[in-house]
Protein backbone atom coordinates (compact mmCIF):
# COMPACT_ATOMS: atom_id res chain seq x y z
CA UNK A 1 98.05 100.13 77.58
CA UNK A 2 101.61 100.94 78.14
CA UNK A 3 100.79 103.65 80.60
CA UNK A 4 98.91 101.66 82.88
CA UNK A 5 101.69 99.18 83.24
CA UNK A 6 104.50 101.73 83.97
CA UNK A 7 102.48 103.38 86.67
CA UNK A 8 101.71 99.96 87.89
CA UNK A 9 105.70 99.48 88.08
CA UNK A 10 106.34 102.98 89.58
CA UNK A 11 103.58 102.51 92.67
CA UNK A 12 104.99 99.25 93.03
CA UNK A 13 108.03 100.22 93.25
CA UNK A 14 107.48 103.31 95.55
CA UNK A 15 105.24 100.84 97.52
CA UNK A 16 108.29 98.45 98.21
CA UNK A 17 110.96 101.42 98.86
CA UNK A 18 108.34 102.99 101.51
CA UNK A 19 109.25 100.23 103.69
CA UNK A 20 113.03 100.70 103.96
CA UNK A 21 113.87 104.01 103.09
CA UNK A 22 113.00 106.72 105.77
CA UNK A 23 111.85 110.29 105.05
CA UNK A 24 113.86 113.26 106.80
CA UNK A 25 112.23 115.81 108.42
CA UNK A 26 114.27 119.12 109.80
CA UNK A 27 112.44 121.58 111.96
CA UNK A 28 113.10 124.91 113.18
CA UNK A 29 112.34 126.24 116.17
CA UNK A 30 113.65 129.80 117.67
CA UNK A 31 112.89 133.07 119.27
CA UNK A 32 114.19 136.42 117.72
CA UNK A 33 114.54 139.39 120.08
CA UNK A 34 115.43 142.82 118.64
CA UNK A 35 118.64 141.80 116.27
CA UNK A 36 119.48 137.93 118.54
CA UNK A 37 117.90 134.81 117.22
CA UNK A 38 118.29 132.02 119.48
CA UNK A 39 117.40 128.84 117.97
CA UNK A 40 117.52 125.23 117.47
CA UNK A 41 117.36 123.16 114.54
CA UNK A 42 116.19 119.31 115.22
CA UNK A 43 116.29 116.46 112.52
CA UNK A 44 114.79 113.13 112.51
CA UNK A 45 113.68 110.49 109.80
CA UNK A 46 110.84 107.98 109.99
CA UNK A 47 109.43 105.85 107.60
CA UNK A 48 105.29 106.01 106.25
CA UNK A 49 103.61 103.58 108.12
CA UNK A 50 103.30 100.13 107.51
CA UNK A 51 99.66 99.90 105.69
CA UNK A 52 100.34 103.20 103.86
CA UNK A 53 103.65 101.37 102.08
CA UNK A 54 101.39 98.13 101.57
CA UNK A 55 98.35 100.19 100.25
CA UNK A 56 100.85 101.76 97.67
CA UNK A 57 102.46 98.27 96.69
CA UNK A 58 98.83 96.37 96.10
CA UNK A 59 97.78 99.46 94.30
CA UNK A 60 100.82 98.89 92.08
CA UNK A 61 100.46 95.27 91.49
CA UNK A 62 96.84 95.60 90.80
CA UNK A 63 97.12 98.38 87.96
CA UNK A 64 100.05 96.34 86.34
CA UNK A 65 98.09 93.52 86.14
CA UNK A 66 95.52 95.69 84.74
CA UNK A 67 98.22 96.91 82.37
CA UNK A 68 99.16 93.77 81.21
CA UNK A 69 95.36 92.22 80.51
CA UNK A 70 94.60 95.46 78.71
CA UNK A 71 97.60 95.29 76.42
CA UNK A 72 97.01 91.16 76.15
């Protein structure tokens, strides 16, 4: 089962990455009146939380190793 093994290497993957690289988030927030638009634009990055980047990682090494017995 090829496909189970490559998924298995992508969560895995995306599972270890979730830890270190942070997701940016840009919100806008502004009043228009008539033909004026005051606003403000604010930016910030944070990273999934800790068991959400482990949940992904198990998942990935438990359907590789699925992978791997199935194609075995």
């Amino acid at each position: 089962m090829k496909g189970l093994t490559l998924l298995g290497a992508f969560l895995l993957v995306l599972g270890l990455l979730a830890f270190v690289v942070p997701i940016p988030h840009s919100e806008n927030h502004g009043v228009k009146v008539g033909d004026t638009k005051i606003g403000v634009q604010t930016e910030h990055s944070d990273r999934l939380p800790p068991g959400v980047a482990g949940g992904l990682a198990v998942a990935g090494i438990v359907v590789l190793v699925l992978g791997l017995r199935k194609g075995a």
